[in-house]
PDB file of N, CA and C in Angstrom:
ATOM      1  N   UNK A   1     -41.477 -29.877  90.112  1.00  0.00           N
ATOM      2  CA  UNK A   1     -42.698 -29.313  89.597  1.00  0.00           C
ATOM      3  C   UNK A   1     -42.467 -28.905  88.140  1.00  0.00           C
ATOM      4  N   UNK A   2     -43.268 -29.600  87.536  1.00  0.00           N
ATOM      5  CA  UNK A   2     -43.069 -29.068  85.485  1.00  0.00           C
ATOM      6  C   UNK A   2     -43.899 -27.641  85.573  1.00  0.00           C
ATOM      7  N   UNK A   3     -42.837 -26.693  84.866  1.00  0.00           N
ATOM      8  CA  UNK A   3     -43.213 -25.041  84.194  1.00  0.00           C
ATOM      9  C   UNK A   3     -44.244 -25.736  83.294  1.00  0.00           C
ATOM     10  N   UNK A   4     -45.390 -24.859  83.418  1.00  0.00           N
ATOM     11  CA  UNK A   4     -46.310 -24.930  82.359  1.00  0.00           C
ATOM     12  C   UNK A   4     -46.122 -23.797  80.673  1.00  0.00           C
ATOM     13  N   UNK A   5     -45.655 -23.827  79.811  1.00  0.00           N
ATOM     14  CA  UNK A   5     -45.173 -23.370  78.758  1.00  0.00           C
ATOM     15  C   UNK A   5     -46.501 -22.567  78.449  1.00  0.00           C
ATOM     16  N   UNK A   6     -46.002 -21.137  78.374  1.00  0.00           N
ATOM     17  CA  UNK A   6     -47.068 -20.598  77.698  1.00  0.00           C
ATOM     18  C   UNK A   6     -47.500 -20.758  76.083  1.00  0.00           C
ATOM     19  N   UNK A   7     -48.399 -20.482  75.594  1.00  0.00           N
ATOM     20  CA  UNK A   7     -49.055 -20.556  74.248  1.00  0.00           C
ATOM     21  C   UNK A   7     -47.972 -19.585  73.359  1.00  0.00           C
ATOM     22  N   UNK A   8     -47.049 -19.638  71.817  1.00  0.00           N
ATOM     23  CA  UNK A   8     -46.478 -18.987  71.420  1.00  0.00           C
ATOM     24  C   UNK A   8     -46.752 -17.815  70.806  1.00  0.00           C
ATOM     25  N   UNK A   9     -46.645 -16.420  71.424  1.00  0.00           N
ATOM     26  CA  UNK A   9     -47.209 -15.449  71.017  1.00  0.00           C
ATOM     27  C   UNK A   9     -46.741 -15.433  69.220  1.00  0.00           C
ATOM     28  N   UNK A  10     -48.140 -14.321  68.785  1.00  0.00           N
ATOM     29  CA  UNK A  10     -47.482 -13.968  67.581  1.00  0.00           C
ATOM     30  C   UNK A  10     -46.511 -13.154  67.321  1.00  0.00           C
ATOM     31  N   UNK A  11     -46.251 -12.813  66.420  1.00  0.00           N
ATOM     32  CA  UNK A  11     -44.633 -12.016  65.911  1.00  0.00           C
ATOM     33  C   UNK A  11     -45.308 -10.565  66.156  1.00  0.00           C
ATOM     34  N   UNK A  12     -46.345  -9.864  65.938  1.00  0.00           N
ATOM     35  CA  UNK A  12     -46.498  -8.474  66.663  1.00  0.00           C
ATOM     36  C   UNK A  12     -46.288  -8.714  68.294  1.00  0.00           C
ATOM     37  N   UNK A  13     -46.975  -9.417  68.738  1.00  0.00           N
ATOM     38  CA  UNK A  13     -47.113  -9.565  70.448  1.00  0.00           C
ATOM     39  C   UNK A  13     -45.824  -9.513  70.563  1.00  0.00           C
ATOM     40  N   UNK A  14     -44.783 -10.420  70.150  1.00  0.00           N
ATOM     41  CA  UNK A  14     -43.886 -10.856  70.528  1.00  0.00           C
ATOM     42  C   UNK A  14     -42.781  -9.375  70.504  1.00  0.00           C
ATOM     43  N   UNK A  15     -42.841  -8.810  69.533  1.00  0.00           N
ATOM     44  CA  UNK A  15     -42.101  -7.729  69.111  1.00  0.00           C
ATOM     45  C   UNK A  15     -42.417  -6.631  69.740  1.00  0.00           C
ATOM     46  N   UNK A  16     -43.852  -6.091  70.317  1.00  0.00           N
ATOM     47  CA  UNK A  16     -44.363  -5.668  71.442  1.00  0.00           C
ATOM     48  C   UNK A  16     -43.961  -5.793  72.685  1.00  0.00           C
ATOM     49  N   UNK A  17     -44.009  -7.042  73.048  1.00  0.00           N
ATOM     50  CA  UNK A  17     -43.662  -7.078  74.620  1.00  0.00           C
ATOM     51  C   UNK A  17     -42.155  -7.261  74.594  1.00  0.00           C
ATOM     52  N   UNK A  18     -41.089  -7.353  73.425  1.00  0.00           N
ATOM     53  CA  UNK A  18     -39.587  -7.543  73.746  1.00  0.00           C
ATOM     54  C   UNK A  18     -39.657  -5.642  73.843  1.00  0.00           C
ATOM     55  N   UNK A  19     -39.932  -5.045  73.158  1.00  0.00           N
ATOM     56  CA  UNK A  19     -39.705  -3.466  73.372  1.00  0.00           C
ATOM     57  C   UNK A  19     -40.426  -3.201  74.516  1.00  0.00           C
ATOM     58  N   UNK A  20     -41.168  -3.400  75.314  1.00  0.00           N
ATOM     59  CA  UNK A  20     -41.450  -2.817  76.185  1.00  0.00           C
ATOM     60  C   UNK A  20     -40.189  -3.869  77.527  1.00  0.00           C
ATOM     61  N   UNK A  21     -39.568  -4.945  76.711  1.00  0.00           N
ATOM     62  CA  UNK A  21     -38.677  -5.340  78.238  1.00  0.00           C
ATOM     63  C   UNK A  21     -37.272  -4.639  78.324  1.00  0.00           C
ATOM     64  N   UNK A  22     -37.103  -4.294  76.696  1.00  0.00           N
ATOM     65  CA  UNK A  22     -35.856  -3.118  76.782  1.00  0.00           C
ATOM     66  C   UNK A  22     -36.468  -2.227  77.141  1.00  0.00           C
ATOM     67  N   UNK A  23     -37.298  -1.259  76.956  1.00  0.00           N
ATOM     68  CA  UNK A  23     -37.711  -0.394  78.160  1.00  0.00           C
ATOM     69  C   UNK A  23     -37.299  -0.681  79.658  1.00  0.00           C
ATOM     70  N   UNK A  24     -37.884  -1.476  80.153  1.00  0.00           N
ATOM     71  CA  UNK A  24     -37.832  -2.082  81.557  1.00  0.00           C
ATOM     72  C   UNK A  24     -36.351  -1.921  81.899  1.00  0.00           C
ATOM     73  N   UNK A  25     -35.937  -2.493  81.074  1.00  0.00           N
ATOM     74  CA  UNK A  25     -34.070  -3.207  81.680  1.00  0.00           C
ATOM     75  C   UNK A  25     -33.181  -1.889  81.394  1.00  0.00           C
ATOM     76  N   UNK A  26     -33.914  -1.170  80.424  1.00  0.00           N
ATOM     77  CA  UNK A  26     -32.911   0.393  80.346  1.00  0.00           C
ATOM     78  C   UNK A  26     -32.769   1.132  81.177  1.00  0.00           C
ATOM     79  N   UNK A  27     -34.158   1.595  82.371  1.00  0.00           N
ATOM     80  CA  UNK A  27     -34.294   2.319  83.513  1.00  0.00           C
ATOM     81  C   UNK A  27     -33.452   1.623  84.603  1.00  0.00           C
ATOM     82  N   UNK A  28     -32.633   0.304  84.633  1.00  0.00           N
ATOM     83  CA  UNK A  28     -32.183  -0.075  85.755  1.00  0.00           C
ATOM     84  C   UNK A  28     -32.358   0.086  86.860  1.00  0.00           C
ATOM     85  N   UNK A  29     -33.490  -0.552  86.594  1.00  0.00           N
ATOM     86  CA  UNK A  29     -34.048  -0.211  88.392  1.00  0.00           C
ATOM     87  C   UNK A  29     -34.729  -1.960  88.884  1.00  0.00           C
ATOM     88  N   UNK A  30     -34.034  -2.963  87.325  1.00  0.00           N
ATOM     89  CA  UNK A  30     -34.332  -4.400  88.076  1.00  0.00           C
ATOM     90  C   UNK A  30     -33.464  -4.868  88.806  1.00  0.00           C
ATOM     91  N   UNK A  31     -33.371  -5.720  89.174  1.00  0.00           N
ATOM     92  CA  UNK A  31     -32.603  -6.522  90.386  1.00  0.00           C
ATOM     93  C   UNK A  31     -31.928  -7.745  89.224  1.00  0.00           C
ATOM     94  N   UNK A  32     -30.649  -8.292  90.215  1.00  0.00           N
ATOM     95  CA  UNK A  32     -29.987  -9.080  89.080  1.00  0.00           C
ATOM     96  C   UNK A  32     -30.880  -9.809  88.287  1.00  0.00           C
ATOM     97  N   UNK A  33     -31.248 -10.637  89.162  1.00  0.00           N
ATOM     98  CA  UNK A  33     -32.160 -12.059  89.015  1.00  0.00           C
ATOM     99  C   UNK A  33     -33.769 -11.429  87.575  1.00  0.00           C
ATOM    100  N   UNK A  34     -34.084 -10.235  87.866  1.00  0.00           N
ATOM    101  CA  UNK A  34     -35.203  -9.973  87.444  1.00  0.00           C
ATOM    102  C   UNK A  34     -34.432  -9.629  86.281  1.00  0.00           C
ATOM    103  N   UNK A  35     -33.504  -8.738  86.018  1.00  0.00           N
ATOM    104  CA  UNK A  35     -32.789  -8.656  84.516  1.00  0.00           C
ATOM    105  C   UNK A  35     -32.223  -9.696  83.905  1.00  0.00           C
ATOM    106  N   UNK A  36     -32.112 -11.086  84.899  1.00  0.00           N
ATOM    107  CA  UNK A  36     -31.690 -12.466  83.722  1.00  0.00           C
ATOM    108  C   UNK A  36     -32.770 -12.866  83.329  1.00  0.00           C
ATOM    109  N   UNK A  37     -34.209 -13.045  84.007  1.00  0.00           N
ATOM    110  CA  UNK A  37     -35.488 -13.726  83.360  1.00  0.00           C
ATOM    111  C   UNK A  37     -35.546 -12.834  82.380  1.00  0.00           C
ATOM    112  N   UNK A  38     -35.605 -11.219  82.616  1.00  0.00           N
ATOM    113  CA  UNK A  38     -36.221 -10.247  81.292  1.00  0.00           C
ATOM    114  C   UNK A  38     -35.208 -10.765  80.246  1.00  0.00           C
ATOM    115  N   UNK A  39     -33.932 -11.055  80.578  1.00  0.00           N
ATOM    116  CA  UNK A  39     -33.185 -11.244  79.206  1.00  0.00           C
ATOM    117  C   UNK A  39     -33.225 -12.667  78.680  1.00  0.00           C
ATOM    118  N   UNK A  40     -33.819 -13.830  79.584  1.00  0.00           N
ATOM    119  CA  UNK A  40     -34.074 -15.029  78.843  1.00  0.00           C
ATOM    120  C   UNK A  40     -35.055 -14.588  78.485  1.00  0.00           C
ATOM    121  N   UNK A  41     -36.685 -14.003  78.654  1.00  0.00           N
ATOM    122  CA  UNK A  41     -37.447 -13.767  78.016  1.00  0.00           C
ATOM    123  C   UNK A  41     -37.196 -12.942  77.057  1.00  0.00           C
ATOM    124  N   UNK A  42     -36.414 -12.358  76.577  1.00  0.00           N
ATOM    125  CA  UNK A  42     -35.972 -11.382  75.299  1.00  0.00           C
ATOM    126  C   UNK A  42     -35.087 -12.432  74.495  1.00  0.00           C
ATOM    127  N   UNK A  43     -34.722 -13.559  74.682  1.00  0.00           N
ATOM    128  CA  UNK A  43     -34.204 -14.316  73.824  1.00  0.00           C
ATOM    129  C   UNK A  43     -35.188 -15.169  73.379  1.00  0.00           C
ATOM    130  N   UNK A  44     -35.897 -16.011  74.163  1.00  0.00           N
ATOM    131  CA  UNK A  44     -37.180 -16.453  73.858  1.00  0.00           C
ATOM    132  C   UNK A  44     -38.156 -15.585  72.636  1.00  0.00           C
ATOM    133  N   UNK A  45     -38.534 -14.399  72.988  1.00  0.00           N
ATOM    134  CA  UNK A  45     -39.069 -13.361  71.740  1.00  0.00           C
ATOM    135  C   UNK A  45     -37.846 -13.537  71.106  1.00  0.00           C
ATOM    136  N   UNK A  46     -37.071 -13.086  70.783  1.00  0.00           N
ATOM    137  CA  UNK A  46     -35.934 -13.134  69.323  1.00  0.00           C
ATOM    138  C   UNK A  46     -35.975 -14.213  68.418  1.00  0.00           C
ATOM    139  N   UNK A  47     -36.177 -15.239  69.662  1.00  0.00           N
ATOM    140  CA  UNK A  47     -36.337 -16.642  68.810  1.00  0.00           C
ATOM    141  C   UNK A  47     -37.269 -16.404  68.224  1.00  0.00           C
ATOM    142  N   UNK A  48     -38.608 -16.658  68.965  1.00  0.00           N
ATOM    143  CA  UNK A  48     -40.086 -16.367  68.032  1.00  0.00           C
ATOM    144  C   UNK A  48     -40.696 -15.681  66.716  1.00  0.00           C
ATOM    145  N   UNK A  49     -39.756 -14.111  66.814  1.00  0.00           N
ATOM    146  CA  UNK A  49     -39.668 -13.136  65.892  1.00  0.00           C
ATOM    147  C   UNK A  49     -38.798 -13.774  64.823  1.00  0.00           C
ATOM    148  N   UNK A  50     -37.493 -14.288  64.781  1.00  0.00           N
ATOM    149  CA  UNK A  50     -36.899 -14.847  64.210  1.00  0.00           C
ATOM    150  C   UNK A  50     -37.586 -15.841  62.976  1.00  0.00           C
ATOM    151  N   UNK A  51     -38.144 -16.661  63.849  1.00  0.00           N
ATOM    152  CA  UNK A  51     -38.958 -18.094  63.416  1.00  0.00           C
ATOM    153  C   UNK A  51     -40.205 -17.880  62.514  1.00  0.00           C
ATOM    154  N   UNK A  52     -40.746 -16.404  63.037  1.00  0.00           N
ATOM    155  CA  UNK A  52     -42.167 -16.202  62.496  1.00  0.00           C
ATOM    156  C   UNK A  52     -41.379 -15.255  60.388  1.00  0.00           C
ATOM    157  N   UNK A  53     -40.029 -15.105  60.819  1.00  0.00           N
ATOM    158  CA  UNK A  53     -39.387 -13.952  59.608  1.00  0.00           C
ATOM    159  C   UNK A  53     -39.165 -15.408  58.666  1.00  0.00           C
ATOM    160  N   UNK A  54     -38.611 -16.031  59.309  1.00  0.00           N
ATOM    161  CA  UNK A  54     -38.152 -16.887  58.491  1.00  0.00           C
ATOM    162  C   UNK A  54     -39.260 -17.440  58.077  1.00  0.00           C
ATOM    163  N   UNK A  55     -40.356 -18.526  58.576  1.00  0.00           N
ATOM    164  CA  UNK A  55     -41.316 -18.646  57.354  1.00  0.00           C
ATOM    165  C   UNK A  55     -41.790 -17.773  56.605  1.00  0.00           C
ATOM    166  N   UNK A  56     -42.400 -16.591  57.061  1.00  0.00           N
ATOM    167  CA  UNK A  56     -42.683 -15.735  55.533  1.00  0.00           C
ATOM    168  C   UNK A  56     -41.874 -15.387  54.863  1.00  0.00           C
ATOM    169  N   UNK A  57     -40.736 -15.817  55.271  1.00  0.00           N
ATOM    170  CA  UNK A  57     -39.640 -15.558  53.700  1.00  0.00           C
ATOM    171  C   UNK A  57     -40.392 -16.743  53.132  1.00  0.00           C
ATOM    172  N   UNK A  58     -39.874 -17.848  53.689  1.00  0.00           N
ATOM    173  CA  UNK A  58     -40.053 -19.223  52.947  1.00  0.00           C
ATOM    174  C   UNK A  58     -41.454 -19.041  51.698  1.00  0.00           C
ATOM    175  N   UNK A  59     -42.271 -18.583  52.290  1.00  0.00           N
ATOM    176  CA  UNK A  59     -43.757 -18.741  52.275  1.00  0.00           C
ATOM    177  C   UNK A  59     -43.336 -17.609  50.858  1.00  0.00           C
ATOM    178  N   UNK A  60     -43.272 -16.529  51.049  1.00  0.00           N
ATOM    179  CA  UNK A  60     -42.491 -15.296  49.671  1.00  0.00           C
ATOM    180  C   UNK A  60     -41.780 -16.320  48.720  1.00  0.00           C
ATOM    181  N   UNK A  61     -40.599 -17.094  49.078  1.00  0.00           N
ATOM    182  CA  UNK A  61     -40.037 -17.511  47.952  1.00  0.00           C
ATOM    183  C   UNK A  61     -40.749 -18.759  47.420  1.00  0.00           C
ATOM    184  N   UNK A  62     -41.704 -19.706  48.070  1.00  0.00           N
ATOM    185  CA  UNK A  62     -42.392 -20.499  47.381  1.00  0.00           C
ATOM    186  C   UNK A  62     -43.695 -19.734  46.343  1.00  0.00           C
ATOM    187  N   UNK A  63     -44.170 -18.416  46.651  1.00  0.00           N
ATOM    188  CA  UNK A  63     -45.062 -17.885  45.968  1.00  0.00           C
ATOM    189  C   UNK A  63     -45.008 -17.418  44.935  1.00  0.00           C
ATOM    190  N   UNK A  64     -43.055 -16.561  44.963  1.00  0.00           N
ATOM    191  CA  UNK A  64     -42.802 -16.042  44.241  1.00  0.00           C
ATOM    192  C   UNK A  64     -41.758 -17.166  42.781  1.00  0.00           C
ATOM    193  N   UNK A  65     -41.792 -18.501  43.422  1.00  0.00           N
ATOM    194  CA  UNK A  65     -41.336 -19.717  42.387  1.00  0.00           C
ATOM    195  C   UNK A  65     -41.939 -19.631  41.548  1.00  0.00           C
ATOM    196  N   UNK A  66     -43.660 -19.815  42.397  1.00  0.00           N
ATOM    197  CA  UNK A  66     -44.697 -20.110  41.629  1.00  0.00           C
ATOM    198  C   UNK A  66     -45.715 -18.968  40.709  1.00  0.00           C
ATOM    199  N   UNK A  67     -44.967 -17.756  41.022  1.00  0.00           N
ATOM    200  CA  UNK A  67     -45.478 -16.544  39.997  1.00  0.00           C
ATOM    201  C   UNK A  67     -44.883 -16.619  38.842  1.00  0.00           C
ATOM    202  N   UNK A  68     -43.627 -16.895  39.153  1.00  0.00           N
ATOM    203  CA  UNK A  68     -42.148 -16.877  37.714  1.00  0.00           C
ATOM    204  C   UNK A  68     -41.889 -18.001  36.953  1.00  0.00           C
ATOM    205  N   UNK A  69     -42.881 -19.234  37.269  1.00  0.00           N
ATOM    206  CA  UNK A  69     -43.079 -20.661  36.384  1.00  0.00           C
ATOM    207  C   UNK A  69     -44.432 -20.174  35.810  1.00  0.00           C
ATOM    208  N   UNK A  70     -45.301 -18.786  35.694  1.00  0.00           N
ATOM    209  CA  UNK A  70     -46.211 -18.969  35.040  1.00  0.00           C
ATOM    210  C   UNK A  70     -46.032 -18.398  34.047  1.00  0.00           C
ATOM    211  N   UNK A  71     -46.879 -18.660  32.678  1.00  0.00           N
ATOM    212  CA  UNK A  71     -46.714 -17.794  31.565  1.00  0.00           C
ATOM    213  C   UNK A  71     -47.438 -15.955  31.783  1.00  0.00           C
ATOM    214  N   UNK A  72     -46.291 -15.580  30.721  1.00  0.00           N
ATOM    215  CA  UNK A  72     -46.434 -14.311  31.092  1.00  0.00           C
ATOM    216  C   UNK A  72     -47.079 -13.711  29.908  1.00  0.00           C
ATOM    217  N   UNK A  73     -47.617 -12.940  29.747  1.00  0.00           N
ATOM    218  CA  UNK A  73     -48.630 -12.167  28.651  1.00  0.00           C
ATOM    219  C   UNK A  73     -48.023 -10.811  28.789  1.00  0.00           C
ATOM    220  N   UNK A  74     -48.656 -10.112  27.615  1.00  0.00           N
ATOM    221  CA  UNK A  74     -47.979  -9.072  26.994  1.00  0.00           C
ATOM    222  C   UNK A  74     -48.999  -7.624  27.624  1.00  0.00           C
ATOM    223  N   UNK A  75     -48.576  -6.906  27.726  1.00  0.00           N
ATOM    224  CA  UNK A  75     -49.147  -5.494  28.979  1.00  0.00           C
ATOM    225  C   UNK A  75     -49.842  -4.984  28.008  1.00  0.00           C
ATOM    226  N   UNK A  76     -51.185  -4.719  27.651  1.00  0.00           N
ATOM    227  CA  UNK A  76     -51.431  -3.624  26.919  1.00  0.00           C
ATOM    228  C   UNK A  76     -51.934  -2.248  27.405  1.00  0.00           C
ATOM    229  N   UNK A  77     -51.595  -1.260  27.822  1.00  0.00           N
ATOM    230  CA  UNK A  77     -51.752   0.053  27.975  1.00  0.00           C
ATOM    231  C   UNK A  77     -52.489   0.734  27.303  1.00  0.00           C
ATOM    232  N   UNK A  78     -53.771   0.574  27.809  1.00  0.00           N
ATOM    233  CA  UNK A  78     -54.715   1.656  26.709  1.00  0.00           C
ATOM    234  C   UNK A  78     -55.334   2.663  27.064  1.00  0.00           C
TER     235      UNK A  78
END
């Protein structure tokens, strides 16, 4: 039977529901099996969070290429 893949949360959701699974797994009160899914699902979010940091860097340093190839003018303070 094929797992149906859920839709990839965003980087708040994602960062949301990994703190509320360290919550969960801190009270030890899961069972083995239920603390390996919470911790593949907490690697799964890491990834996501990860993935979503790394393009807006990317996305920052292409913006910020393109601020510092422009001409710059002189401040006047009046």
């Amino acid at each position: 039977m094929a797992r149906k893949k859920a839709s990839t949360p965003s980087f708040e959701e994602a960062l949301n529901e990994l703190g509320s699974l360290v919550e969960t797994m801190e009270q030890d009160e899961l069972t083995l099996e239920e603390s390996l899914k919470s911790f593949e699902r907490g690697v799964e979010l890491t990834h996501t969070c990860q993935l979503a940091l790394k393009n807006a860097e990317q996305k920052i340093e292409i913006l910020s290429a393109n601020t510092l190839k422009a001409d710059l003018e002189p401040f006047d303070a009046c």
